[in-house]
Protein backbone atom coordinates (compact mmCIF):
# COMPACT_ATOMS: atom_id res chain seq x y z
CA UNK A 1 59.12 53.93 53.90
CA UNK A 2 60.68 51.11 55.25
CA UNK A 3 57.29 50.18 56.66
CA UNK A 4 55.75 50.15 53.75
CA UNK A 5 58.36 47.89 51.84
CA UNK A 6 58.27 45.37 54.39
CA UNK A 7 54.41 45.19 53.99
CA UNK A 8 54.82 44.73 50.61
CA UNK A 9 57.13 41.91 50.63
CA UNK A 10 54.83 40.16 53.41
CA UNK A 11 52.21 40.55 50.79
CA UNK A 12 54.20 39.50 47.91
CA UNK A 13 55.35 36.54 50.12
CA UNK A 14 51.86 35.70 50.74
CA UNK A 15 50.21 35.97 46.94
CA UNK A 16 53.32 33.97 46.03
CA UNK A 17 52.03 31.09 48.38
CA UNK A 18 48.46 31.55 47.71
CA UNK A 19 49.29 31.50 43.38
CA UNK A 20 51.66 28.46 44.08
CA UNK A 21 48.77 26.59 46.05
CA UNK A 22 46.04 27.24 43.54
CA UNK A 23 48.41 26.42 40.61
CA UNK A 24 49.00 23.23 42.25
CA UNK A 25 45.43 22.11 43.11
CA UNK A 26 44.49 23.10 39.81
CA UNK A 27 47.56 20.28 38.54
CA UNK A 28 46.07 17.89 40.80
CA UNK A 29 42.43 17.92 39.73
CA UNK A 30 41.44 15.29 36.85
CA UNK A 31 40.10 18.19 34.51
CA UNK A 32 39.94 17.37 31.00
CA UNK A 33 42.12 18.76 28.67
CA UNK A 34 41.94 22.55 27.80
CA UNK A 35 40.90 23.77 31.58
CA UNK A 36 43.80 23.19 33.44
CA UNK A 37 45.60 25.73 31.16
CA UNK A 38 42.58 27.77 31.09
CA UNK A 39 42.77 28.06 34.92
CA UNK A 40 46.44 28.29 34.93
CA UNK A 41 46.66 31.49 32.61
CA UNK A 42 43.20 32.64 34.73
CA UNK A 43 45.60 32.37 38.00
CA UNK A 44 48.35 34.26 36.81
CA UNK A 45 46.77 36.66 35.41
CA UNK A 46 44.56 37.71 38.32
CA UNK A 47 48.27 37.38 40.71
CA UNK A 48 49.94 39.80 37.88
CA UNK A 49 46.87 41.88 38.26
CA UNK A 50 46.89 42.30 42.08
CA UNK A 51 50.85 42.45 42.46
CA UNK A 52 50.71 45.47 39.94
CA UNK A 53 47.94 47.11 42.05
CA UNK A 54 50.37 46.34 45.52
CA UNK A 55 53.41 48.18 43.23
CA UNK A 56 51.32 51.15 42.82
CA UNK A 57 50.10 51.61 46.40
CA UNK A 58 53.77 51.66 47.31
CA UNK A 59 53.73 54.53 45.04
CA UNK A 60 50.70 56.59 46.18
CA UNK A 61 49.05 56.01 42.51
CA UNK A 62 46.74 53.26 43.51
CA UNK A 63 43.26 54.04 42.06
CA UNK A 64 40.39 54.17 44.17
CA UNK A 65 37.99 51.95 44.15
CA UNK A 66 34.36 52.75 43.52
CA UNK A 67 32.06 50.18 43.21
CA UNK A 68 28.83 51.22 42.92
């Protein structure tokens, strides 16, 4: 158990740095006006997404997935 919790905050620690980076390249790019918040909402919602999906591995209810 205590395995798995310190993966998990590894990989929360890691899609923390990885949303942070992207939100701030995004910030730094001349875009005109509506993409910057289209990207930013894009961003978090994919990181909301995946850290859900992390929370239920933890739990043993992580769908599998088939892509076929």
């Amino acid at each position: 158990m205590i395995e798995g919790l310190l993966a998990l905050v590894i990989y929360i620690v890691v899609l923390g740095l990885v949303v942070w980076l992207l939100l701030y390249v995004v910030a730094q790019l001349p875009l005109p006006a509506p993409f910057p918040q289209v990207a930013r909402v894009v961003i978090v919602v994919v990181a909301c997404i995946i850290l859900i999906y992390l929370l239920l591995g933890l739990l043993g209810g992580t769908p599998s997935l088939r892509l076929r």
